[in-house]
Protein backbone atom coordinates (compact mmCIF):
# COMPACT_ATOMS: atom_id res chain seq x y z
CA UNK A 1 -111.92 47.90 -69.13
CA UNK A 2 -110.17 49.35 -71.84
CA UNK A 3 -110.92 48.38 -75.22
CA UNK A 4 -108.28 46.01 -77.01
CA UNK A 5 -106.74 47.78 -79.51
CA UNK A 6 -106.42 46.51 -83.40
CA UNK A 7 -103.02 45.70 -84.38
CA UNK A 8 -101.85 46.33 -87.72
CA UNK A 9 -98.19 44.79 -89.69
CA UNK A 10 -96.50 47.76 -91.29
CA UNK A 11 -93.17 46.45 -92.34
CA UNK A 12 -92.05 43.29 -93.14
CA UNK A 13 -88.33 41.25 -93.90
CA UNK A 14 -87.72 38.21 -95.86
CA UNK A 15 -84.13 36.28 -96.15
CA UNK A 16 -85.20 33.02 -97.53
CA UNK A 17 -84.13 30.43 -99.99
CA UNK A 18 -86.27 32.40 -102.89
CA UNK A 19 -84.73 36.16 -102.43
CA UNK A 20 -83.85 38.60 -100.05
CA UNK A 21 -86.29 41.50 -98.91
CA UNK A 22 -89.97 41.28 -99.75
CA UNK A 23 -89.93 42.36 -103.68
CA UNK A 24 -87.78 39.34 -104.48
CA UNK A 25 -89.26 36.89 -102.23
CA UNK A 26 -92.78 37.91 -103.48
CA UNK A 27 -91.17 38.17 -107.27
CA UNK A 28 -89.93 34.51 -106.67
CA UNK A 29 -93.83 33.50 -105.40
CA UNK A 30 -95.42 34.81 -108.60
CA UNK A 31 -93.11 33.09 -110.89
CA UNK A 32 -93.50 30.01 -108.92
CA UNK A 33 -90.03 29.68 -108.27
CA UNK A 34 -88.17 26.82 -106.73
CA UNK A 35 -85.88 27.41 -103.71
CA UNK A 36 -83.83 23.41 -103.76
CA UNK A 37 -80.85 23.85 -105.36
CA UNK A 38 -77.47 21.89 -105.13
CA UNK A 39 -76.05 22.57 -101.37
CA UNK A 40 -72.87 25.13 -101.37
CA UNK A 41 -72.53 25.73 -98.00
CA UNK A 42 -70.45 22.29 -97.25
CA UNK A 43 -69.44 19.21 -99.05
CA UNK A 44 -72.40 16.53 -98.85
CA UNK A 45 -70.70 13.66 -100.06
CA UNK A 46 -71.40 10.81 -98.05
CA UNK A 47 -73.92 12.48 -95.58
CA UNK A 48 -76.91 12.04 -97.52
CA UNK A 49 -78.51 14.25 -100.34
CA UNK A 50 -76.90 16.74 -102.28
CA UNK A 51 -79.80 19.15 -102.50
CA UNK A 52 -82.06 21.48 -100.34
CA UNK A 53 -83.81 24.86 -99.78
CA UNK A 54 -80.71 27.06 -99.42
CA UNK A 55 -80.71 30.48 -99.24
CA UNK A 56 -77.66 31.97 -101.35
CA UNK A 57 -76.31 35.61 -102.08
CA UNK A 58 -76.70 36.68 -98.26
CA UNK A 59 -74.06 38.59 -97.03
CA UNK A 60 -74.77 39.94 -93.19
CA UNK A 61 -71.88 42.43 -93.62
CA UNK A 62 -74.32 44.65 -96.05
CA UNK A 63 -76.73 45.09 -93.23
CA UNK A 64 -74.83 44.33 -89.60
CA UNK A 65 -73.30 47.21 -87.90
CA UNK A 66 -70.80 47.38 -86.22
CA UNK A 67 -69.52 44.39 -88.33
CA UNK A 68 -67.48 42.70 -85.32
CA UNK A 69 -71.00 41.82 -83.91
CA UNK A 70 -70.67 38.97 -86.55
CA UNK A 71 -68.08 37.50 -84.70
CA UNK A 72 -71.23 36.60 -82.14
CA UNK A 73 -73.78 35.68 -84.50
CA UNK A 74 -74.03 32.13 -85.79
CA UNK A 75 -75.92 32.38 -89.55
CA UNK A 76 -79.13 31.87 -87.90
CA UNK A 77 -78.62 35.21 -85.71
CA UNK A 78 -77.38 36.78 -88.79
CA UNK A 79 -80.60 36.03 -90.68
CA UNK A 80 -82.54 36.95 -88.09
CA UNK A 81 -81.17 40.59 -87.26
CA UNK A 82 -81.14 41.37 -91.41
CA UNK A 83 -84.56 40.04 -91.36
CA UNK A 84 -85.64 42.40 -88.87
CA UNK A 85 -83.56 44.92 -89.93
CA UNK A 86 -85.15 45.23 -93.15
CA UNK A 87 -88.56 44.87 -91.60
CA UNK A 88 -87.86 48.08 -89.75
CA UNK A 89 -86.64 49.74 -92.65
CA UNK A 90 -90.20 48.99 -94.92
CA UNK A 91 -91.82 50.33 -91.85
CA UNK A 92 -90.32 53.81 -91.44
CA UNK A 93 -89.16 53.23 -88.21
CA UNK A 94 -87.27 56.04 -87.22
CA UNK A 95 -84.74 55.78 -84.49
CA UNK A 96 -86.64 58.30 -82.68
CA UNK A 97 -90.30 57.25 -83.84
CA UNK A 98 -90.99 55.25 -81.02
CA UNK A 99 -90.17 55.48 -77.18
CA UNK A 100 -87.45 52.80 -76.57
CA UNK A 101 -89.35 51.65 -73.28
CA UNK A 102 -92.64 51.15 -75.95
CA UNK A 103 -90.77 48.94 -78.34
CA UNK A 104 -90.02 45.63 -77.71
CA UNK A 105 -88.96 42.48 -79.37
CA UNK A 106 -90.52 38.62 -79.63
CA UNK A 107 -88.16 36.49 -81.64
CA UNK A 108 -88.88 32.54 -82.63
CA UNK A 109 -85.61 30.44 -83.35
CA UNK A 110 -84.54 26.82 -83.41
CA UNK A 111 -82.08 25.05 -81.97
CA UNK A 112 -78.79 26.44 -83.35
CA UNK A 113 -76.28 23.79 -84.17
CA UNK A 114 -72.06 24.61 -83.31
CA UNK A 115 -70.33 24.40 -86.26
CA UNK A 116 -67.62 21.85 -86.57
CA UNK A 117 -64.50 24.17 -86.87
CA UNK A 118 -65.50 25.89 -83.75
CA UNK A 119 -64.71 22.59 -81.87
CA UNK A 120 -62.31 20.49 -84.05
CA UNK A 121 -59.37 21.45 -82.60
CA UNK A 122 -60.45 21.19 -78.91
CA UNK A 123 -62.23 17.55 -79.89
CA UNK A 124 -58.52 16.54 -81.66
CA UNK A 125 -56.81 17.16 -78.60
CA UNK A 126 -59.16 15.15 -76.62
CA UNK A 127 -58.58 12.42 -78.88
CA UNK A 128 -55.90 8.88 -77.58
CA UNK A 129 -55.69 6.38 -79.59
CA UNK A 130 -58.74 7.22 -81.99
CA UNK A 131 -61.18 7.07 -78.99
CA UNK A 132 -62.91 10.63 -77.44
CA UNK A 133 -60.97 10.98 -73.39
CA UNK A 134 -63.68 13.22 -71.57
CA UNK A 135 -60.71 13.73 -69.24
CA UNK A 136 -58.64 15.77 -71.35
CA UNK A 137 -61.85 17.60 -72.46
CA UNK A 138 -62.10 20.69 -70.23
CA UNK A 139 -58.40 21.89 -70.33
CA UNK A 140 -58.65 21.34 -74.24
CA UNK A 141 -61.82 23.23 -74.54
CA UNK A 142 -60.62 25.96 -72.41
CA UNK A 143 -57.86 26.94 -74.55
CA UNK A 144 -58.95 25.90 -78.17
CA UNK A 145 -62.66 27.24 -77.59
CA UNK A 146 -63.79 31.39 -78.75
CA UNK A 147 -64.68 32.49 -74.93
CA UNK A 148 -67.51 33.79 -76.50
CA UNK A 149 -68.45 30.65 -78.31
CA UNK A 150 -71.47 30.15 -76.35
CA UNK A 151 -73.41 32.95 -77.56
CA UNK A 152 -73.40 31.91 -81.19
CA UNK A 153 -75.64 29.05 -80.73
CA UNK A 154 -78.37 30.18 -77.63
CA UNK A 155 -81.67 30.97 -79.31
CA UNK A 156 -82.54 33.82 -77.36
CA UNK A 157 -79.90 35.64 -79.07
CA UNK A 158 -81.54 37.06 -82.23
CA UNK A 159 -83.96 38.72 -80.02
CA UNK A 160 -81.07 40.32 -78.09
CA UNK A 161 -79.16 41.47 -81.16
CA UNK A 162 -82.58 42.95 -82.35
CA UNK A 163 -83.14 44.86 -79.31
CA UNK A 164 -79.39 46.16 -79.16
CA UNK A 165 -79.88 47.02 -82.86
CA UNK A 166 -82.90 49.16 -82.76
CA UNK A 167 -82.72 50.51 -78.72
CA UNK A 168 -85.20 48.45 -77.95
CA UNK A 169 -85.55 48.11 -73.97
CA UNK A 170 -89.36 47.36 -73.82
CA UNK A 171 -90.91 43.66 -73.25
CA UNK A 172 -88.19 40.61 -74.86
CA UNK A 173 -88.92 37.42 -75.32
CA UNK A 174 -87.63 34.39 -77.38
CA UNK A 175 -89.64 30.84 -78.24
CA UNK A 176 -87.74 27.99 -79.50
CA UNK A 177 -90.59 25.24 -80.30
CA UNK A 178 -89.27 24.25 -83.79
CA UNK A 179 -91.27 25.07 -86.60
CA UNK A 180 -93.77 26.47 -84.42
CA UNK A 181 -91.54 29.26 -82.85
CA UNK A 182 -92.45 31.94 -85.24
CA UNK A 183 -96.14 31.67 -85.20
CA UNK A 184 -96.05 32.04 -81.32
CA UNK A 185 -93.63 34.70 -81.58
CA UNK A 186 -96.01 36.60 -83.76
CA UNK A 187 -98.82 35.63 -82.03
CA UNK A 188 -97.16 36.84 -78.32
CA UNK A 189 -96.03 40.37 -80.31
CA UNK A 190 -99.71 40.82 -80.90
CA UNK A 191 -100.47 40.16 -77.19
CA UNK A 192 -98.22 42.40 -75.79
CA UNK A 193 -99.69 45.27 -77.81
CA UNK A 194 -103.00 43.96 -76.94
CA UNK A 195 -102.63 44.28 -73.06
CA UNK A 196 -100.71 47.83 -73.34
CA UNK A 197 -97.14 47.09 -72.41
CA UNK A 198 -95.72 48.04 -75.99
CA UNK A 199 -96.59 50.58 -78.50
CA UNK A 200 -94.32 48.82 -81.18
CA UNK A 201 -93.26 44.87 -81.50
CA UNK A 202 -90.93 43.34 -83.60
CA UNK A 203 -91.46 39.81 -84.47
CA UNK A 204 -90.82 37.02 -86.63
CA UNK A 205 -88.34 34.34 -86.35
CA UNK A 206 -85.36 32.46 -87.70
CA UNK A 207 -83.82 28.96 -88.56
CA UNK A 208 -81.14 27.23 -90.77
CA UNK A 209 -81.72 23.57 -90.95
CA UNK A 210 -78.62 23.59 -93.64
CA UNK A 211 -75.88 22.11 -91.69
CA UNK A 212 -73.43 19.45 -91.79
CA UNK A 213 -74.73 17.62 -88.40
CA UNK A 214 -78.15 18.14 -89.34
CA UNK A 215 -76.92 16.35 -93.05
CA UNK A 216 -75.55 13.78 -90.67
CA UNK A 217 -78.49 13.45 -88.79
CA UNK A 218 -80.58 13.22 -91.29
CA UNK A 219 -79.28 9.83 -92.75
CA UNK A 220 -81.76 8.32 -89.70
CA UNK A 221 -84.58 10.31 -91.19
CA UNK A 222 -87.02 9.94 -94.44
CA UNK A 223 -85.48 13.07 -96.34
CA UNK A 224 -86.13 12.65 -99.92
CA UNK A 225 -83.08 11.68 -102.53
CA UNK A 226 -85.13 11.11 -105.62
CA UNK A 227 -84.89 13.48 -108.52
CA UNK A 228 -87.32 12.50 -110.93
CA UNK A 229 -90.71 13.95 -108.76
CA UNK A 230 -90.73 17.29 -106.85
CA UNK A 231 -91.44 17.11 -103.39
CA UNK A 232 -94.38 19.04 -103.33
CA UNK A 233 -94.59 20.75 -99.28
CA UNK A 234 -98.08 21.55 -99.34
CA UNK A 235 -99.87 18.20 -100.53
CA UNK A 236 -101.47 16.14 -97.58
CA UNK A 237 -100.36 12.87 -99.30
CA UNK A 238 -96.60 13.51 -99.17
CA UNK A 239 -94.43 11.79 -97.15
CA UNK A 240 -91.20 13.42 -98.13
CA UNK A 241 -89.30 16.24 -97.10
CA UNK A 242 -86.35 18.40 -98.30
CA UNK A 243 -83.42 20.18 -95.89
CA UNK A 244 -84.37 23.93 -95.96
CA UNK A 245 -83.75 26.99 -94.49
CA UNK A 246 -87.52 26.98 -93.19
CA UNK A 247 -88.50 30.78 -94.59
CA UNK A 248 -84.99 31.61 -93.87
CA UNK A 249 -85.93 34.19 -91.46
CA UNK A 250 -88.30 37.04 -91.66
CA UNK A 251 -89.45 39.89 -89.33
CA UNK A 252 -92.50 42.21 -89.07
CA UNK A 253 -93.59 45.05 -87.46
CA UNK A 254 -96.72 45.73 -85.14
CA UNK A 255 -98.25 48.69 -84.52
CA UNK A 256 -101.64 49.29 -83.09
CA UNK A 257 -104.03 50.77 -85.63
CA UNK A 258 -104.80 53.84 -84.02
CA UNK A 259 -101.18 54.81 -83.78
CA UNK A 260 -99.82 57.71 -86.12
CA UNK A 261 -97.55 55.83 -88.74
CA UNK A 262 -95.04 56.10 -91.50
CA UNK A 263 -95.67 53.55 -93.77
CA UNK A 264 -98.79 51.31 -95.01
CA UNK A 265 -100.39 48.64 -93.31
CA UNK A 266 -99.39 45.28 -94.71
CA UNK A 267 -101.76 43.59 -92.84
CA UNK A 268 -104.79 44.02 -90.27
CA UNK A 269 -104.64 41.62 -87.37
CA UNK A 270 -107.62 40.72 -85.87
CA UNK A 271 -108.06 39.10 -82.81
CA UNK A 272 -106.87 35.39 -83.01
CA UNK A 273 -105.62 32.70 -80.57
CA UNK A 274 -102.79 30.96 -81.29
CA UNK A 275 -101.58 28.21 -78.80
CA UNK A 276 -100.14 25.00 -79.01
CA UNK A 277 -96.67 22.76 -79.22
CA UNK A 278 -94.32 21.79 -81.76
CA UNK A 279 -95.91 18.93 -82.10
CA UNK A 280 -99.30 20.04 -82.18
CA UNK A 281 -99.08 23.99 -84.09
């Protein structure tokens, strides 16, 4: 039996609510920097509170190519492919550095909510006499609706875009178990290395739990309005919690140790098990 190999992070990618790329976000850390601000993305009047863990400044167009992928990528997505994007970049990984068949991708993501506009006009038209006809749904939907709607908001996406990005055609995967998608993700990157099916893995994951029907949602929910305490994320006795962006979305690159590289190792791996549920990770 072959000996398991040690697997090494060489490269990693922030976009979070704290800075963008891993000098800013680590900047942010040191100087103990806060993340809640007032929301921009949308008007929260009504919907509940006004603040939350947003992450501002991002602009996917700096990073994307070819741009008119965007018009496929919901903000998660976008997050996601910068994320990993810049991840590859801190690694050195050349476009030739690594046998395409050899690199593969394991991507965590959560459930990726439509944004209003892309159904208003569709839902309008289904509308008689202020009450929703499912009847007149489908022909409405049909012609109001992107054709390509659908792949803005399926979680396995970011992993696609990733592999299309960087040619990678080894093993792809994509876990979608709430907060606990990334850690799995990372922890199934590792694995794959582990058991010899990929030299190189990308992995991390992505989430945006800024939205307007998440703000909506979150009226049945204890999500903290006060102003005059910090919610403090970290402390077993609180019972509050603030909309965020999660980490935002950040990416990182496996290689196993032995493996000639380009770049320094962020972080040594060693063997770990990591299993479990949303509920229970």
């Amino acid at each position: 039996m072959s000996p398991v190999p040690d697997v090494v992070i060489t490269g990693l990618g922030v976009v979070s609510p704290i800075g963008i790329g891993t000098a800013a976000f680590w900047n942010s850390m040191e100087g103990q920097a806060s993340g809640v601000r007032r929301i921009s993305a949308f008007d929260t009047s009504g919907i509940g509170p006004d603040f939350g863990a947003e992450v501002v400044d991002f602009d996917a167009k700096e990073f994307v190519k070819p741009r008119k992928s965007l018009k496929v990528m919901s903000r998660d997505i976008q997050m996601g492919v910068v994320a990993a994007s810049l991840a590859t970049s801190e690694a050195a990984l050349a476009p030739q550095g690594v046998d395409p068949e050899r690199l593969g991708v394991v991507f965590g993501a959560d459930m990726i909510h439509c944004e209003p506009e892309d159904i208003a006009n569709a839902y309008r038209r289904s509308m008689v006499d202020g009450r929703f006809d499912f009847r007149l749904w489908g022909k409405a939907a049909m012609e109001e609706i992107y054709p390509l709607w659908m792949l803005k908001y399926l979680p396995n996406m970011p992993a696609c875009h990733i592999a299309i990005a960087h040619d990678a055609r080894g093993p792809n995967n994509s876990h979608s178990l709430a907060e606990a998608s990334s850690l799995m993700a990372l922890g199934e990157a590792v694995r794959v290395i582990e058991r010899g099916d990929a030299d190189v893995m990308i992995g991390g994951g992505t989430a945006s739990r800024i939205h307007p029907v998440l703000w909506v949602r979150s009226m049945l929910q204890e999500v903290t309005r006060r102003r005059d305490e910090p919610v403090r994320c970290l402390d077993l006795g609180e019972q509050r919690f603030v909309h965020r962006l999660a980490l935002g979305s950040f990416g990182c690159i496996y290689y196993p140790a032995h493996t000639e590289r380009h770049a320094a190792v962020r972080i040594d791996l060693t063997r770990d098990l990591i299993v479990g549920t949303a509920d229970t990770a």
